[in-house]
Protein backbone atom coordinates (compact mmCIF):
# COMPACT_ATOMS: atom_id res chain seq x y z
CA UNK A 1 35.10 -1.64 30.25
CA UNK A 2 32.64 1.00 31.14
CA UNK A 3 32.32 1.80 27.32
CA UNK A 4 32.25 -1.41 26.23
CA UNK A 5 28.94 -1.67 28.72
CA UNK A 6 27.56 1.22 27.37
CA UNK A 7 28.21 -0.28 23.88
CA UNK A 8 26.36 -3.08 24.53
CA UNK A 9 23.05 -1.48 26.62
CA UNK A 10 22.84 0.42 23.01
CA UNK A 11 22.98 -2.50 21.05
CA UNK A 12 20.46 -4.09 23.29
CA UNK A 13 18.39 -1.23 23.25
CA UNK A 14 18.42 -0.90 19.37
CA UNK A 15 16.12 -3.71 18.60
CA UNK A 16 13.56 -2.15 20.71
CA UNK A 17 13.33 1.39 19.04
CA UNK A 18 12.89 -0.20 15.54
CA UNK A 19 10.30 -2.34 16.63
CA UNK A 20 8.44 1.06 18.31
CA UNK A 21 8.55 2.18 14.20
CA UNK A 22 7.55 -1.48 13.11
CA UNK A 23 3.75 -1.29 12.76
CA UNK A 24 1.26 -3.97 12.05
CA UNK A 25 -0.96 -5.05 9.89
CA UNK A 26 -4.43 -5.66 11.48
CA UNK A 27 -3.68 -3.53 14.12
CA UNK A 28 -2.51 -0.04 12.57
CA UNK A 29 -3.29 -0.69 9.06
CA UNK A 30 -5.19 -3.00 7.19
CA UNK A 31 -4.35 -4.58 3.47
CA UNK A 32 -7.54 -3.38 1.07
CA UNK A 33 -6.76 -5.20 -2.00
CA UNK A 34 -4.39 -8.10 -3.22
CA UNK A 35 -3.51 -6.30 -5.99
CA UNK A 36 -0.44 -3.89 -6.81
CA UNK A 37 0.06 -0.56 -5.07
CA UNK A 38 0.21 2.69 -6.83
CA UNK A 39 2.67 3.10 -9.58
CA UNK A 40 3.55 6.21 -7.30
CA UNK A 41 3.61 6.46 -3.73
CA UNK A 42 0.57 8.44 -2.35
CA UNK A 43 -1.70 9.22 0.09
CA UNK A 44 -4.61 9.51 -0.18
CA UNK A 45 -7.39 11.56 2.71
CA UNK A 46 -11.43 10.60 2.39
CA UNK A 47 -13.66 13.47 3.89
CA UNK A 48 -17.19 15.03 3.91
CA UNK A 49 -17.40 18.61 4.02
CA UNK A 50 -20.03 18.13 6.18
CA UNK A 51 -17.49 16.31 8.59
CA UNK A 52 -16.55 18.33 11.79
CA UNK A 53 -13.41 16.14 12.05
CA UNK A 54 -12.34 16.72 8.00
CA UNK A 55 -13.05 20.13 8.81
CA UNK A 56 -10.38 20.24 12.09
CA UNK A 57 -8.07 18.15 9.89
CA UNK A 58 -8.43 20.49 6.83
CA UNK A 59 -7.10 23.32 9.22
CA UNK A 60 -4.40 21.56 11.78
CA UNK A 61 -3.58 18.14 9.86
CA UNK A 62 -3.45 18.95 6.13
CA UNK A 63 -1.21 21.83 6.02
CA UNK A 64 1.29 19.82 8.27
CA UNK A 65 0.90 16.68 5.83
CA UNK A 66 1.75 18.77 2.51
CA UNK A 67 4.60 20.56 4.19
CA UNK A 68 6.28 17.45 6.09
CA UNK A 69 5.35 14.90 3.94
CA UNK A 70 8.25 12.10 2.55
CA UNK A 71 9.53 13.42 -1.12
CA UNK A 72 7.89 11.80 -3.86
CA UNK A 73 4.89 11.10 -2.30
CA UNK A 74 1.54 12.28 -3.82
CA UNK A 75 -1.04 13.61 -1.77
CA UNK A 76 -4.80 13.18 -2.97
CA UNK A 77 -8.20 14.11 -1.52
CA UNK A 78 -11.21 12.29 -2.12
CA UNK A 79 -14.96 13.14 -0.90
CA UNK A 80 -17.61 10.95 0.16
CA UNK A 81 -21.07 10.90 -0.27
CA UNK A 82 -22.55 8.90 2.23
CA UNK A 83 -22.78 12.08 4.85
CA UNK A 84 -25.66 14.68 4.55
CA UNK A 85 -28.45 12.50 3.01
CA UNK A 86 -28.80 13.41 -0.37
CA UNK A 87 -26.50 16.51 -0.21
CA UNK A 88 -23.84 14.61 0.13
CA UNK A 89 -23.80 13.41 -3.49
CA UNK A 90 -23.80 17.09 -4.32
CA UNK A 91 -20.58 18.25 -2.07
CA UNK A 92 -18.71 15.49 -3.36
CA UNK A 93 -20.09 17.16 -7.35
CA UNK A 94 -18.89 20.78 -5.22
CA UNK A 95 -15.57 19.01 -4.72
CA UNK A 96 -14.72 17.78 -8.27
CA UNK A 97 -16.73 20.99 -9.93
CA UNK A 98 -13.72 23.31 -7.45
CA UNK A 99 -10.85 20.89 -8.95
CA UNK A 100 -11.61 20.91 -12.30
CA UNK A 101 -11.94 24.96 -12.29
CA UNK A 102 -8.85 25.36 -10.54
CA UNK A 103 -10.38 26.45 -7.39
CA UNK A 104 -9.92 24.14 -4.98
CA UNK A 105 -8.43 25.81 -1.94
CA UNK A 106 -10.24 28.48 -2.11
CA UNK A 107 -13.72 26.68 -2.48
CA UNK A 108 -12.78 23.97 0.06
CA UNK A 109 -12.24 26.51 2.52
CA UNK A 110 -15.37 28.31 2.05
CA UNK A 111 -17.86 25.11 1.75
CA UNK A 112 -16.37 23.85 4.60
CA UNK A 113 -16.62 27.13 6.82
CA UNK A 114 -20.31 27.79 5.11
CA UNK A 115 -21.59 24.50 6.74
CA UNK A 116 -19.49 24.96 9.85
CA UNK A 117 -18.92 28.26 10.82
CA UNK A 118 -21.72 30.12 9.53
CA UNK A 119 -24.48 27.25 9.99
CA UNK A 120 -25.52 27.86 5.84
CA UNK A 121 -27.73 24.60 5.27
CA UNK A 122 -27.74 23.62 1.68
CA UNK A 123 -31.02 22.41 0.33
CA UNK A 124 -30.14 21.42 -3.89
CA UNK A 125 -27.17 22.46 -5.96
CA UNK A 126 -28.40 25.87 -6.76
CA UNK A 127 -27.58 27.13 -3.24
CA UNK A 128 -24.23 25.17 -3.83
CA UNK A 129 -23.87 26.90 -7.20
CA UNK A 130 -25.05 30.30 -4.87
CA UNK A 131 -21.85 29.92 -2.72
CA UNK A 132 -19.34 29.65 -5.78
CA UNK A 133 -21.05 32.74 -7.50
CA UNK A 134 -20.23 34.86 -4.07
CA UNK A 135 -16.41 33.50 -4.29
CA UNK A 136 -15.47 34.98 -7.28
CA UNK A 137 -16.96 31.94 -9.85
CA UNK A 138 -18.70 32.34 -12.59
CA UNK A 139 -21.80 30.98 -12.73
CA UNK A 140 -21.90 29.65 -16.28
CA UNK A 141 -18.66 27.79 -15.80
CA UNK A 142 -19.84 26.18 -12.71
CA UNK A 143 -23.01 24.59 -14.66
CA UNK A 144 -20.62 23.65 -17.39
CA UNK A 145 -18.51 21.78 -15.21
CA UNK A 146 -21.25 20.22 -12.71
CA UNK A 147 -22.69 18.48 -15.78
CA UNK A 148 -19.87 17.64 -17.38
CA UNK A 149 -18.09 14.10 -18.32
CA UNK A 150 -15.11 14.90 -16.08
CA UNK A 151 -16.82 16.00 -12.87
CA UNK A 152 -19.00 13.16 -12.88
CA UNK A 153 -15.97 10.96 -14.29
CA UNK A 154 -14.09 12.02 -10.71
CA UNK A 155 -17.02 11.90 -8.60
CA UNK A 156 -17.90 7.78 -9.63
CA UNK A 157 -14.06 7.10 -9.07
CA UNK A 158 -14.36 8.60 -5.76
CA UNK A 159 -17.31 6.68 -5.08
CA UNK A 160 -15.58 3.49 -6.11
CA UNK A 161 -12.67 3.90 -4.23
CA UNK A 162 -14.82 4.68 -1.30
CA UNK A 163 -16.35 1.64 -1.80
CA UNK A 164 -13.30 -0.29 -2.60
CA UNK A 165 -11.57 0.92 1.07
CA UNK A 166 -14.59 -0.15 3.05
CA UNK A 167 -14.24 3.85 4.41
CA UNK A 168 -17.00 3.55 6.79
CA UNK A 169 -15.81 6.78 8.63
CA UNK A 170 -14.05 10.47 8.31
CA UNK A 171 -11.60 11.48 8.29
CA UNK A 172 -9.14 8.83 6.87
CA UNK A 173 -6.07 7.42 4.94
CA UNK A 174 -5.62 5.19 2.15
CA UNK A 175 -1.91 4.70 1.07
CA UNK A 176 -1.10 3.52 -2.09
CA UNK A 177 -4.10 2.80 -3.02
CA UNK A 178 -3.63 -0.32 -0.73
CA UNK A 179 -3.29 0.54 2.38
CA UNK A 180 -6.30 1.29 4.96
CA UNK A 181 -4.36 3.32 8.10
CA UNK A 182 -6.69 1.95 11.40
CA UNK A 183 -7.40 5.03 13.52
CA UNK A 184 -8.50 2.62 16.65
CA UNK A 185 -5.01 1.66 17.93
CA UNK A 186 -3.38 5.51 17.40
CA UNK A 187 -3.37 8.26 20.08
CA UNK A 188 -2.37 11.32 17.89
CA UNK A 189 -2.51 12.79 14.77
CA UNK A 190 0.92 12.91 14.77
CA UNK A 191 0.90 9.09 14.83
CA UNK A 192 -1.51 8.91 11.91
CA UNK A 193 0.64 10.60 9.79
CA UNK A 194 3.75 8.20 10.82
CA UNK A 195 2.00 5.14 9.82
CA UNK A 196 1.25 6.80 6.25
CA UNK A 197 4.58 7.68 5.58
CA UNK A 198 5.54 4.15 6.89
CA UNK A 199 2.93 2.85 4.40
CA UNK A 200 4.09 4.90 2.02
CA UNK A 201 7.64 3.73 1.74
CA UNK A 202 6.52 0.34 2.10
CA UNK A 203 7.41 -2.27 -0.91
């Protein structure tokens, strides 16, 4: 009898611990587009390297997402412009210059510690160019690549999908291209990252 009890608190119980997992729309995410999702599950973080937050999450959040995140799932990165006046156009060029050389983690660390760590203000592109000379880049290559169809390619499709997400802050999470994860109603970072890998599972 006793077990049969127990059997049934369980059952009762059950409901109630999916429905902690069970989050909403309008309150922890919110639908961007009526269109399809990604061919491919992903997720997908918007930043400024002039961000304090991006910077924190580029140091506590990221490494946990690529080492913990659901198999199968794409991560992506995506800058955005509208932080640091008119510099901001030119981090987000710094971003895609660093990914099409193959130097992205390397560069991404040091802009981000240039601007907060060591206080370095950038003024134009040259003292951007400046910082990937003293990391090991070559300088010719970087001017290739800062004026070249790809960079610029990447940089207006990271505009648009800026645009597109109504991202209005940093740092945050798209999923599947159609999913907008709503930081107001979470309490961790740990949280976050559950609702994108709920997101990204979701049909």
């Amino acid at each position: 009898m006793k077990k049969a009890l127990l059997m049934m608190a369980a059952l009762l119980l059950a409901p109630l611990t999916v429905s902690a997992v069970e989050y909403k729309e309008g309150v922890h995410y919110t639908v961007i587009n009526d269109g399809p999702a990604t061919a491919k599950p992903e997720i997908t973080e918007f930043f400024s390297f002039y961000c304090p937050h991006c910077f924190n999450f580029s140091k506590t959040v990221v490494p946990k997402i690529l080492a913990e995140k659901p198999e199968g799932v794409a991560f992506n990165q995506a800058h955005v412009d509208f932080i640091g006046k008119e510099m901001g156009v030119e981090m987000s060029r710094a971003f895609a210059v660093a990914h099409q050389l193959n130097v992205d983690e390397k560069m991404d660390a040091a802009l981000f510690s240039a601007i907060h760590e060591k206080k370095q203000h950038f003024t134009n592109r040259d003292d951007v160019r400046a910082l990937f000379v003293a990391n090991g880049v070559d300088g010719k290559a970087f001017d290739a690549a800062a004026d070249s169809f790809m960079v610029k390619a990447q940089m207006a499709k990271m505009k648009r999908d800026t645009e597109n997400a109504k991202i209005s802050g940093v740092p945050a999470l798209v999923v599947n291209g159609k999913y907008r994860v709503e930081t107001g109603a979470i309490k961790s970072y740990d949280e976050l990252l559950d609702i994108a890998y709920y997101l990204a599972k979701k049909q």
